[in-house]
N, C-alpha and C. Protein backbone atom coordinates (compact mmCIF):
# COMPACT_ATOMS: atom_id res chain seq x y z
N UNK A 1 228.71 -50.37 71.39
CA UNK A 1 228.02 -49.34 70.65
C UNK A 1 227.70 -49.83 69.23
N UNK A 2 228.65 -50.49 68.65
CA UNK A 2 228.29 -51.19 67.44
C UNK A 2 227.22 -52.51 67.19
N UNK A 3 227.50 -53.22 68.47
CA UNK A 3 226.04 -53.83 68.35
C UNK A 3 224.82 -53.35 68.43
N UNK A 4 224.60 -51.95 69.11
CA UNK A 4 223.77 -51.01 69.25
C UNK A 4 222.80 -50.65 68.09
N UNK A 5 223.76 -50.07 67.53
CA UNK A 5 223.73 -49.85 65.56
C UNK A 5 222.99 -50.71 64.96
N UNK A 6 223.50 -51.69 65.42
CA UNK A 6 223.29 -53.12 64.25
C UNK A 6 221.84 -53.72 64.66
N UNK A 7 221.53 -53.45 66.06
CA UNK A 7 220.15 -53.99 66.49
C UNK A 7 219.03 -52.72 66.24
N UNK A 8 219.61 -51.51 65.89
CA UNK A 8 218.44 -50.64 65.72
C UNK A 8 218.47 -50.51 64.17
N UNK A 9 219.30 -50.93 63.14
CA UNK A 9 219.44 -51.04 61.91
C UNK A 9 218.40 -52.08 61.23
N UNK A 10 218.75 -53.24 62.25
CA UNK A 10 217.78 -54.59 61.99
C UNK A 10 216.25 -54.13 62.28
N UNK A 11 216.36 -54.09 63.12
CA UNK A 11 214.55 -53.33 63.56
C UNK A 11 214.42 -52.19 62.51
N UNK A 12 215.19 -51.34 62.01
CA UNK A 12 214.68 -50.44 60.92
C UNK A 12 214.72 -51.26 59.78
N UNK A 13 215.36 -52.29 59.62
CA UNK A 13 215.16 -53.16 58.09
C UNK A 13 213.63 -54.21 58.71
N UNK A 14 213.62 -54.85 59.08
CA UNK A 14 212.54 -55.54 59.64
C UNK A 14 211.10 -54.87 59.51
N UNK A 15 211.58 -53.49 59.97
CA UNK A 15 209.79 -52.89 60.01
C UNK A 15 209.36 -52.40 58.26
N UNK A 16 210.53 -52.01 57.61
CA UNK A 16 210.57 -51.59 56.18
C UNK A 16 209.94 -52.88 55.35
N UNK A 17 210.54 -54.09 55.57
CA UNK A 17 210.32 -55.14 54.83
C UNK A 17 208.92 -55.22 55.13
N UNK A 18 208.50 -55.40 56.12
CA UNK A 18 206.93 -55.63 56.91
C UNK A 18 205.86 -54.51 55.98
N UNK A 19 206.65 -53.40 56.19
CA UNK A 19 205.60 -52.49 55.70
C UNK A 19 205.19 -52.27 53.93
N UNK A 20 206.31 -52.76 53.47
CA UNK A 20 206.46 -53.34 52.04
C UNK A 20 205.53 -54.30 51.72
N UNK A 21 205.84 -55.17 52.17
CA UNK A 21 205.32 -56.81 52.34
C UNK A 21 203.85 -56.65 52.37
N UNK A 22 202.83 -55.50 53.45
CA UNK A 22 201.91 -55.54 53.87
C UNK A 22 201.30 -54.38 53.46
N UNK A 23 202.51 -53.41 52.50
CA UNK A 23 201.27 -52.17 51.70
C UNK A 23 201.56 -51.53 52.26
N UNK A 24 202.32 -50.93 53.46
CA UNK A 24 202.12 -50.03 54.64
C UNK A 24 202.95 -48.34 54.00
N UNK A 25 202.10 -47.36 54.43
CA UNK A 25 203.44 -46.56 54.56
C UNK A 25 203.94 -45.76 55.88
N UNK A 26 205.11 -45.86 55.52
CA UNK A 26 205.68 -45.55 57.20
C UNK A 26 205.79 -43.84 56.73
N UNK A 27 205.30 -43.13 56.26
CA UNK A 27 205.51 -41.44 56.19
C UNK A 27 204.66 -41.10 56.53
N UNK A 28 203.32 -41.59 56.85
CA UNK A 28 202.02 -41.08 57.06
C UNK A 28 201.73 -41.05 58.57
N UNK A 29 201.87 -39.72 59.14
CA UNK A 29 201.59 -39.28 60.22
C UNK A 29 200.39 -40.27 60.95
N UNK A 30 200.19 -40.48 62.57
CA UNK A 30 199.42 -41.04 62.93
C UNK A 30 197.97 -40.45 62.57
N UNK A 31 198.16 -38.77 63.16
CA UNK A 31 196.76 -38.16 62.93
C UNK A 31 196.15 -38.14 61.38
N UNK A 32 196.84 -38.13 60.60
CA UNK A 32 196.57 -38.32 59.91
C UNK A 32 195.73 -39.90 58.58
N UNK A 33 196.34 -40.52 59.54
CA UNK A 33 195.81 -41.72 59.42
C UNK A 33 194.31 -41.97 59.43
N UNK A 34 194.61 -41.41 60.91
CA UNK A 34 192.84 -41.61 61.35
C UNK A 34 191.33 -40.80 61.02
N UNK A 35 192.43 -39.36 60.13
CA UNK A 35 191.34 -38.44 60.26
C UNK A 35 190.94 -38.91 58.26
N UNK A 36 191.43 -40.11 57.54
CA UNK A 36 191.30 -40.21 56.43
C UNK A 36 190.57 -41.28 56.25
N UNK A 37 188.69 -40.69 56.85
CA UNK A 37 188.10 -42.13 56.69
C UNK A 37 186.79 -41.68 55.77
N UNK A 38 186.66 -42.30 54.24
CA UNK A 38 185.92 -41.53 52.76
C UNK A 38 184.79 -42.19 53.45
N UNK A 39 185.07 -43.59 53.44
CA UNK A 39 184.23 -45.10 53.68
C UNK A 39 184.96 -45.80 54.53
N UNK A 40 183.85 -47.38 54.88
CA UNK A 40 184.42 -47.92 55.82
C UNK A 40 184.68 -49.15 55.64
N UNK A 41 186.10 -49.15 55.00
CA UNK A 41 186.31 -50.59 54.31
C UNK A 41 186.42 -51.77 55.61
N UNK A 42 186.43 -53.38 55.38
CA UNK A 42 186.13 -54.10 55.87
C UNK A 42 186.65 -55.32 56.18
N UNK A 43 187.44 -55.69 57.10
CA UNK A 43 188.41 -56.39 57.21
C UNK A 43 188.37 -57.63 56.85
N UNK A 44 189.25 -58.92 57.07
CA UNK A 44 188.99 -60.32 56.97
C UNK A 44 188.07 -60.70 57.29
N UNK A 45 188.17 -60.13 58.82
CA UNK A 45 187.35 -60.32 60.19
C UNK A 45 185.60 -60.23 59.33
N UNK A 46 185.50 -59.67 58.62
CA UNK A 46 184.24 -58.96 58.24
C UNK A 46 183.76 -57.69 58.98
N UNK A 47 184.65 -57.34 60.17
CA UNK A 47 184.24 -55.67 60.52
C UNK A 47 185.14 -54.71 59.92
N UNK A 48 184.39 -53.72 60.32
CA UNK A 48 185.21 -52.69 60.11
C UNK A 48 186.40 -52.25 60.40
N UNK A 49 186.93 -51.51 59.76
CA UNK A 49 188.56 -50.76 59.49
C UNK A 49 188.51 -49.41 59.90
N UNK A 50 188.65 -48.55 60.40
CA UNK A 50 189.58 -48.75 61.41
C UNK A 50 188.29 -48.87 62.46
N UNK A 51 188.35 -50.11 63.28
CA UNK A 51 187.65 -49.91 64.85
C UNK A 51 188.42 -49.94 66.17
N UNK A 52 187.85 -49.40 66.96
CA UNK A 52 188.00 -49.08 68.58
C UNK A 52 187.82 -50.59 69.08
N UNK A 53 188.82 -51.34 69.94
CA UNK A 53 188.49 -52.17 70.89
C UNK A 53 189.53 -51.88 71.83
N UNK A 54 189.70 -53.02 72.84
CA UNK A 54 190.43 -52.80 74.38
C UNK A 54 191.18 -53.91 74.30
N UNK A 55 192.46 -53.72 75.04
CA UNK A 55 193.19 -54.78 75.46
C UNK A 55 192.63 -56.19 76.80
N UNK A 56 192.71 -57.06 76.37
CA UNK A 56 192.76 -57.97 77.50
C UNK A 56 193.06 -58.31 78.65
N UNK A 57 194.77 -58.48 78.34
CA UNK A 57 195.43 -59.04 79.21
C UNK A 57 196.01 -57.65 80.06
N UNK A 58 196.70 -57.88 81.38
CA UNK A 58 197.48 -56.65 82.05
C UNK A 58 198.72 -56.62 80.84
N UNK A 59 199.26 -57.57 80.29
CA UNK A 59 200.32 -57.45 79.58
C UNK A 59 199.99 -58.28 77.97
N UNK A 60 200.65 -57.12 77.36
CA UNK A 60 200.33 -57.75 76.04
C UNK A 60 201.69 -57.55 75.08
N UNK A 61 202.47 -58.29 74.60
CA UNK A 61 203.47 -57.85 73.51
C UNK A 61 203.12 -57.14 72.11
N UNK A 62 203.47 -56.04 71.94
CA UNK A 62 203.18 -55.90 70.38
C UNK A 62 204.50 -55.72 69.39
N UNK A 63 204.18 -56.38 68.34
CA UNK A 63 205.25 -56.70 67.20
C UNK A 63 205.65 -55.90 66.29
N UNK A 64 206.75 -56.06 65.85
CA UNK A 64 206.96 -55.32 64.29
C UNK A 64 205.72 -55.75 63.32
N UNK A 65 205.53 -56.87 63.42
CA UNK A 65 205.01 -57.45 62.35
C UNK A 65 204.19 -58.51 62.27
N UNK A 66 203.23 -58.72 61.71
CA UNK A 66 201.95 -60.20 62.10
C UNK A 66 202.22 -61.65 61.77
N UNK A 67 203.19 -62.39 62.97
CA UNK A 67 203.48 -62.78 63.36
C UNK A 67 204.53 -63.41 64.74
N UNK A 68 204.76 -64.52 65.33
CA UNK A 68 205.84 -64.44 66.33
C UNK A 68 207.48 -64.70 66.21
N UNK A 69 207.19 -64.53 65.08
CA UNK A 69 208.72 -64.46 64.22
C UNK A 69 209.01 -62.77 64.34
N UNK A 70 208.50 -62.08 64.42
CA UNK A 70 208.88 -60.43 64.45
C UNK A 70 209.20 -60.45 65.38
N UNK A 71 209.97 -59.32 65.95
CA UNK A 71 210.54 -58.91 67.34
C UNK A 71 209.27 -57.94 67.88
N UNK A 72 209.44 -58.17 69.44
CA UNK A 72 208.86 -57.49 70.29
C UNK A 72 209.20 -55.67 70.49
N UNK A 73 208.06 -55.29 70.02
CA UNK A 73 208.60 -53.58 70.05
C UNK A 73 208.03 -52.80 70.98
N UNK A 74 206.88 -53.62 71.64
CA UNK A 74 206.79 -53.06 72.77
C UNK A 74 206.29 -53.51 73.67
N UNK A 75 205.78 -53.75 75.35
CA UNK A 75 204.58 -54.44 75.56
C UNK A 75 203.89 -52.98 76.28
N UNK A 76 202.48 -53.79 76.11
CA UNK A 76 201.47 -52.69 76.95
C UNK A 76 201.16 -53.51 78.22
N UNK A 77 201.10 -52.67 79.46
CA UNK A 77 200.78 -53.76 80.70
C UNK A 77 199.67 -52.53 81.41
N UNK A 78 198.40 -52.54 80.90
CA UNK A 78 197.34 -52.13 81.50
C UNK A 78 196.36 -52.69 80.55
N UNK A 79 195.43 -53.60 81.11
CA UNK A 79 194.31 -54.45 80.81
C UNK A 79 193.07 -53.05 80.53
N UNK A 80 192.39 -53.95 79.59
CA UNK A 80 191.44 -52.12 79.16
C UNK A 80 191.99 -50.93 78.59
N UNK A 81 193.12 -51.34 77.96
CA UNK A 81 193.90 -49.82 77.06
C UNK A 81 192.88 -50.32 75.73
N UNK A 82 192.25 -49.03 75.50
CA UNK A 82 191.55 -48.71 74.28
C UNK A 82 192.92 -48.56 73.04
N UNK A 83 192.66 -49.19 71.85
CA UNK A 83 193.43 -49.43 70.89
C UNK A 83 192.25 -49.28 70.04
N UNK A 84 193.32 -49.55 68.55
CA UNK A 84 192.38 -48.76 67.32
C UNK A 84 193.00 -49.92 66.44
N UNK A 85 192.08 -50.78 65.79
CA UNK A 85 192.64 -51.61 64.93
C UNK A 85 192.47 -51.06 63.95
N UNK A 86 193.68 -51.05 62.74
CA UNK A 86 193.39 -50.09 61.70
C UNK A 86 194.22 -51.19 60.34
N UNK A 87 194.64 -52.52 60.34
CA UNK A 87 194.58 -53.42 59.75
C UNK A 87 194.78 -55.03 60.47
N UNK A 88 194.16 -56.06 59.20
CA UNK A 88 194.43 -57.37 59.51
C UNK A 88 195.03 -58.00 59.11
N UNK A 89 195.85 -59.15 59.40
CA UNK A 89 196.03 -60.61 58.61
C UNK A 89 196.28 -61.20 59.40
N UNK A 90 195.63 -62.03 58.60
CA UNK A 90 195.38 -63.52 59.12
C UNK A 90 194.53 -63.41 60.54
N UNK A 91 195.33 -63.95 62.03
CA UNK A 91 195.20 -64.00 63.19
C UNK A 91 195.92 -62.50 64.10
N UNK A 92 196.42 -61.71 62.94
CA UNK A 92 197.07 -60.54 63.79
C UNK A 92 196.48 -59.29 63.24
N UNK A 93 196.64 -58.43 64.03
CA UNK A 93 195.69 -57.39 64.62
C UNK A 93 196.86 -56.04 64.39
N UNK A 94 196.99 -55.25 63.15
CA UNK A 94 197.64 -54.17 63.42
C UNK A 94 196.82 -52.91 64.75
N UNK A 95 197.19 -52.22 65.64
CA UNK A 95 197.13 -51.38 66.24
C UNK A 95 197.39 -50.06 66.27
N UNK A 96 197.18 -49.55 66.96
CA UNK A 96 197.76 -48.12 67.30
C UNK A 96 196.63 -47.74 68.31
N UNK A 97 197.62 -47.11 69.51
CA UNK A 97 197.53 -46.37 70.97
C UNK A 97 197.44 -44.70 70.92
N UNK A 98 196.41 -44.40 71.69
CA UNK A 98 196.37 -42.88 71.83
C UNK A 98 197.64 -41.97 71.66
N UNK A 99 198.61 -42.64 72.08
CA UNK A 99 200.24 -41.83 71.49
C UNK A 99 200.08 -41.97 70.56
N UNK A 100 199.56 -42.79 69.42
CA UNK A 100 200.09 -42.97 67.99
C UNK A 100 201.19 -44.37 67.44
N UNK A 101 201.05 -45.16 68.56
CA UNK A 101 202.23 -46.03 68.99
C UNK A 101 201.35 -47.06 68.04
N UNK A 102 202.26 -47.67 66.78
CA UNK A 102 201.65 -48.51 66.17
C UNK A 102 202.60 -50.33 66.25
N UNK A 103 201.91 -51.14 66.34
CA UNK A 103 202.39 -52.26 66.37
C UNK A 103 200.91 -54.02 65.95
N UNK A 104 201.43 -54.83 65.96
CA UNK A 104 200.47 -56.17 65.90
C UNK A 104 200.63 -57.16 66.80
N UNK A 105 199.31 -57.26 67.06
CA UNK A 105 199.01 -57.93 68.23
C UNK A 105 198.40 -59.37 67.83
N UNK A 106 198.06 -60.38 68.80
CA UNK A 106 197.37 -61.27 67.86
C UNK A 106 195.88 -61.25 68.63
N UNK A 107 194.80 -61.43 67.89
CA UNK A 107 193.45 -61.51 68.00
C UNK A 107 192.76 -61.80 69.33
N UNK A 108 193.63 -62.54 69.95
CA UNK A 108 192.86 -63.54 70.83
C UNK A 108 193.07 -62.62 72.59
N UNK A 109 194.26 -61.59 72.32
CA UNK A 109 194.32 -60.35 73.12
C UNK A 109 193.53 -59.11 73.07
N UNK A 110 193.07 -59.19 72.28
CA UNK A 110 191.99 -57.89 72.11
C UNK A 110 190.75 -58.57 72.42
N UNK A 111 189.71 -57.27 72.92
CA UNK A 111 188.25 -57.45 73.40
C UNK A 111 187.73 -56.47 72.67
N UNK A 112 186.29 -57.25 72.30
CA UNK A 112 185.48 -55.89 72.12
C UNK A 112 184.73 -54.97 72.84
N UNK A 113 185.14 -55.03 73.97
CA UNK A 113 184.43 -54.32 74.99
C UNK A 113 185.19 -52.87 74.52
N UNK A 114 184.55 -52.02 74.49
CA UNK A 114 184.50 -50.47 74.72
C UNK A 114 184.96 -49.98 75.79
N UNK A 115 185.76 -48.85 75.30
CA UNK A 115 186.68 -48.54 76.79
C UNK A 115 187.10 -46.81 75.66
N UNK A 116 187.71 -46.03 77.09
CA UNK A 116 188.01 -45.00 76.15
C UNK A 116 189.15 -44.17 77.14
N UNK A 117 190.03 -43.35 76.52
CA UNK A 117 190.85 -42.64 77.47
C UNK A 117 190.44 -41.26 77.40
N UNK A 118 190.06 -40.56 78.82
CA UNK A 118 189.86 -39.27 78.78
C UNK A 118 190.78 -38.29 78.32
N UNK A 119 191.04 -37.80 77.62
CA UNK A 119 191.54 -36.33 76.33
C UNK A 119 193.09 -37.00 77.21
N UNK A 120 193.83 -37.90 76.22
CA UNK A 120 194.91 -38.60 76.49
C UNK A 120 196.21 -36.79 76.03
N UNK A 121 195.29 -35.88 75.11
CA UNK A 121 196.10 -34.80 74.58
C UNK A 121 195.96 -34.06 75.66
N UNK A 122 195.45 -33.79 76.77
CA UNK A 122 195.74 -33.11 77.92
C UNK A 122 197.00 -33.18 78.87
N UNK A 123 197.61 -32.34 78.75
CA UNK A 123 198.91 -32.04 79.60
C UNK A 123 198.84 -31.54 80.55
N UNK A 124 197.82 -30.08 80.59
CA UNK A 124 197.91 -29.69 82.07
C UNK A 124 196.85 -30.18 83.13
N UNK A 125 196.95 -29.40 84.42
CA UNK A 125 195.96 -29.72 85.24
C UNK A 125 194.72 -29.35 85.43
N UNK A 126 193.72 -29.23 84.17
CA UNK A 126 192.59 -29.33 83.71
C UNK A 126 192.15 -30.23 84.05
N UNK A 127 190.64 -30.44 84.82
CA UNK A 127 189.94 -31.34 85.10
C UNK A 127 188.71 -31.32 84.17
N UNK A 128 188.29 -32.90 83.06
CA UNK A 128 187.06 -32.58 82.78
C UNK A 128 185.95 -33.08 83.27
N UNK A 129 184.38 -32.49 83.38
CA UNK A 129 183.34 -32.83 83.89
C UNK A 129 183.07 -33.46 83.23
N UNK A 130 182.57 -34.39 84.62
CA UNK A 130 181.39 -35.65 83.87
C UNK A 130 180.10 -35.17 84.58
N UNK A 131 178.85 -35.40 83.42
CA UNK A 131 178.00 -34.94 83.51
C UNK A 131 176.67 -35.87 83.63
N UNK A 132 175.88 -35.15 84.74
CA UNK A 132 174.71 -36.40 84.87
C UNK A 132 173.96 -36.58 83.41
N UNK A 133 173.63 -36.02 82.62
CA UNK A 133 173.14 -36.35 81.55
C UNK A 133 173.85 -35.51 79.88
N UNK A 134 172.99 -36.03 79.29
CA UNK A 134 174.03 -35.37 77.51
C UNK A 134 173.87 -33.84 77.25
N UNK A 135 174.03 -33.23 78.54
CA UNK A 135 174.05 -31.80 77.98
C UNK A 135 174.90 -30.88 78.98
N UNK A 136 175.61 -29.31 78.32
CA UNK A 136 176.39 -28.57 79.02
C UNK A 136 175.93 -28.33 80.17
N UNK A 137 174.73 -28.20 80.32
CA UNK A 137 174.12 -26.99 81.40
C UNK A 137 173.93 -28.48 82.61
N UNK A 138 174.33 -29.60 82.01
CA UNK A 138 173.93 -30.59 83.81
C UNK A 138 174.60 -30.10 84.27
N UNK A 139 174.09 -31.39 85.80
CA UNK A 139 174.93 -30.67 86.97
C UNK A 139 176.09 -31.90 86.68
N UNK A 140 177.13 -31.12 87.74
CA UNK A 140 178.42 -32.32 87.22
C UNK A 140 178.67 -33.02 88.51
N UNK A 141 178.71 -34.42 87.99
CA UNK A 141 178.71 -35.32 88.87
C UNK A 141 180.24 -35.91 89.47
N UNK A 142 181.30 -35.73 88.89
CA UNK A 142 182.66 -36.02 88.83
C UNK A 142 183.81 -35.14 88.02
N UNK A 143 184.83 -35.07 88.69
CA UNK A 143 185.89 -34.05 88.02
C UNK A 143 187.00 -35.21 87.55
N UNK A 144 187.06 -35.39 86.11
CA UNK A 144 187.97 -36.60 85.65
C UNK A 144 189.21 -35.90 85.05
N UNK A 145 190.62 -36.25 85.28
CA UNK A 145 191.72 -36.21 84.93
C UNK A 145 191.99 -36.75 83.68
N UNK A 146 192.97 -35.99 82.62
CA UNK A 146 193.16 -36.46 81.08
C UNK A 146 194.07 -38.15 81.47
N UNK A 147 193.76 -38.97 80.18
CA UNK A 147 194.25 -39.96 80.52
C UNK A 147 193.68 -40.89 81.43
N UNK A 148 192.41 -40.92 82.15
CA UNK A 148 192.12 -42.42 82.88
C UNK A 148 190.97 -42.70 81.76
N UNK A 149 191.57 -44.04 82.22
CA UNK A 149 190.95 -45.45 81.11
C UNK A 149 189.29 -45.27 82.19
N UNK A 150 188.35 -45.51 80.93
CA UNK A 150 186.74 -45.58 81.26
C UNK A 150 186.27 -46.50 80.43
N UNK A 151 184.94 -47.24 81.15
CA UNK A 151 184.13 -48.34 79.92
C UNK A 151 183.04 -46.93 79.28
N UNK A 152 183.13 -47.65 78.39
CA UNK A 152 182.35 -46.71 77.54
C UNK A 152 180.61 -47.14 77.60
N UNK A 153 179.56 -46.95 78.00
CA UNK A 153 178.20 -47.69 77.95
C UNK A 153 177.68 -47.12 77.04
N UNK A 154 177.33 -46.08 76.07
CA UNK A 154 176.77 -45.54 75.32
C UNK A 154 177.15 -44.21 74.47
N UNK A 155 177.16 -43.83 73.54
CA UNK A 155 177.60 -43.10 72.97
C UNK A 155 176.31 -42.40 71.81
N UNK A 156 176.44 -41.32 71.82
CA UNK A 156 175.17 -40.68 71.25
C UNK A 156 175.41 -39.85 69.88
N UNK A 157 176.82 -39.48 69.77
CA UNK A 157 177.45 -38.53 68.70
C UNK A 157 178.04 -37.70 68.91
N UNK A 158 177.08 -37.13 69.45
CA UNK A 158 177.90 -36.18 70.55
C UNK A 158 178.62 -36.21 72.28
N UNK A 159 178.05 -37.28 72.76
CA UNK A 159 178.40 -37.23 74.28
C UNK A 159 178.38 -38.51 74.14
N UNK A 160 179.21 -39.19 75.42
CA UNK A 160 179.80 -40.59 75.87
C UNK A 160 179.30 -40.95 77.31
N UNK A 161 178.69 -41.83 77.24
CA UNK A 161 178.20 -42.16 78.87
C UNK A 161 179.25 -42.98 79.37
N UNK A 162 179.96 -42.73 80.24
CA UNK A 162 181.22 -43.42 81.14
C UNK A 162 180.89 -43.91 82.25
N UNK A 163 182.05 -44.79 82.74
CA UNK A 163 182.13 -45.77 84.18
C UNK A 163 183.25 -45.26 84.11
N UNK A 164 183.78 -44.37 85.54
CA UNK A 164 184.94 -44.87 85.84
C UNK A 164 185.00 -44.82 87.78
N UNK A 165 185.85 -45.85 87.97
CA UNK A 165 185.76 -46.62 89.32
C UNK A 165 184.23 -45.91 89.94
N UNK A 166 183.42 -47.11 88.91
CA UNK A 166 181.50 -47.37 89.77
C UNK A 166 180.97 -46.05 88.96
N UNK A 167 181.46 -44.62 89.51
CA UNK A 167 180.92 -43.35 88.71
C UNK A 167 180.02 -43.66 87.23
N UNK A 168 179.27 -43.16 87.24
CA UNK A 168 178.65 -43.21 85.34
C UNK A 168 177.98 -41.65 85.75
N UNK A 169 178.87 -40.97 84.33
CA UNK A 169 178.34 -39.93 83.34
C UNK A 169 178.64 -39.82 82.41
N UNK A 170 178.33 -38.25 81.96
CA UNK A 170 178.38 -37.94 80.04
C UNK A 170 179.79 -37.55 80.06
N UNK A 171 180.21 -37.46 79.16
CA UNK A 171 181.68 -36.23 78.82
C UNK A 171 181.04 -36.20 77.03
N UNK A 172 181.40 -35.04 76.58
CA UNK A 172 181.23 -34.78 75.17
C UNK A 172 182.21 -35.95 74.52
N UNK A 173 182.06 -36.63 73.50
CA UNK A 173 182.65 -37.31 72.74
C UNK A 173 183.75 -36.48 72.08
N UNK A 174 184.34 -35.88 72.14
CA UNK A 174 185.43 -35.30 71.74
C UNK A 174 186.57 -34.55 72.89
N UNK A 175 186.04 -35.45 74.19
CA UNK A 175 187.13 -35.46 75.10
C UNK A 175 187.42 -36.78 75.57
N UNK A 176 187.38 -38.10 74.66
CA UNK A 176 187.56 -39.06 75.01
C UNK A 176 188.49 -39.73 73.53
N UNK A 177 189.61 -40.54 73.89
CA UNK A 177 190.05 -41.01 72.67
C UNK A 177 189.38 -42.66 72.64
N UNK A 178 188.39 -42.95 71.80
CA UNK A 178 188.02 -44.44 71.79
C UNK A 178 186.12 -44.13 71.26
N UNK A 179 186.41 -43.65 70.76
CA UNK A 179 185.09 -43.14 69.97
C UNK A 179 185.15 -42.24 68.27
N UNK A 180 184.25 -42.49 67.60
CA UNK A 180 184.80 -41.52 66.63
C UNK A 180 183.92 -40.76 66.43
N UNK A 181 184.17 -39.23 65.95
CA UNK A 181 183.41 -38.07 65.88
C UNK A 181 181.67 -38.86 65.09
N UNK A 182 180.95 -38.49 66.06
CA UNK A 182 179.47 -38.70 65.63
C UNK A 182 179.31 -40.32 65.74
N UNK A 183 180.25 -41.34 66.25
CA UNK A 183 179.67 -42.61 66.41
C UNK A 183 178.55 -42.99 67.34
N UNK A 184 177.78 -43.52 66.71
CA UNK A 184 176.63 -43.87 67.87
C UNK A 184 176.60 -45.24 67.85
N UNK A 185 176.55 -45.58 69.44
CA UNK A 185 176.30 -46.96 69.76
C UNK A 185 175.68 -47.24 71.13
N UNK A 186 174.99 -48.48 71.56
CA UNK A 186 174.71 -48.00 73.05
C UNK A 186 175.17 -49.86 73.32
């Protein structure tokens, strides 16, 4: 039990030092994070802060901290999990997952392919429509469950054109986590 202590003590000194080290603050709620964007500052990388990309690999480790000297805090093992890069250095990739699950990854595991999770905040057994085109009144082409991973093909501001297994329709952009309110892209 005392080594117990001592290994969740270390990981709480480890992530403190990190977040010191790198500016971070650890009090600031996830949602809150994301919903605090004035402008869109601009990483090493030269893109933008905070952006949407997807995981690579089926398995990916993520770190306390940007590098492989940090301990492993978690891994993700589904290829195409939409993530939110929301800082850089160097070759590593801070994150955070539709839970709010924050950690660093290194570069060469992330894609920019577009991907998105259907309303990951859905708990019950609500099904949402996907729709043949960007408006309420289509007809609906598929009944999608909160939580499955979709490629994203276009995005309008309001509505998201999806793939999921072959299927392509709309869902409003604000039932998908991997988009941001009013982003347009195709």
């Amino acid at each position: 039990m005392y080594r117990v202590f001592l290994a969740q003590l270390l990981k709480f000194i480890t992530v403190a030092v990190a977040a010191t080290v790198l500016g971070l603050s650890l009090n600031m709620p996830a949602h809150a994070q994301s919903e605090e964007k004035i402008d869109t500052p601009v990483g090493k990388s030269g893109l933008p802060l905070p952006r949407f990309v997807s995981l690579k690999p089926a398995r990916a480790n993520i770190r306390v901290g940007p590098g492989r000297d940090y301990a492993v805090s978690w891994l993700f093992m589904k290829a195409g999990l939409p993530v939110e890069i929301i800082q850089e250095y160097d070759n590593w990739r801070r994150i955070r997952d539709a839970d709010g699950t924050e950690g660093w990854i290194y570069q060469s595991l992330l894609s920019g392919k577009r991907t998105a999770m259907t309303a990951p905040w859905e708990k019950s057994d609500r099904l949402l429509e996907l729709r043949s085109s960007p408006e309420p009144t289509a007809s609906i082409i598929a009944h999608v469950e909160g939580g499955v991973i979709a490629n994203i093909r276009e995005c309008n501001g309001e509505w998201c054109r999806l793939e999921v297994n072959k299927v392509r329709g709309w869902l409003p952009q604000r039932e998908i986590w991997g988009a941001y309110p009013g982003e347009v892209f195709d």
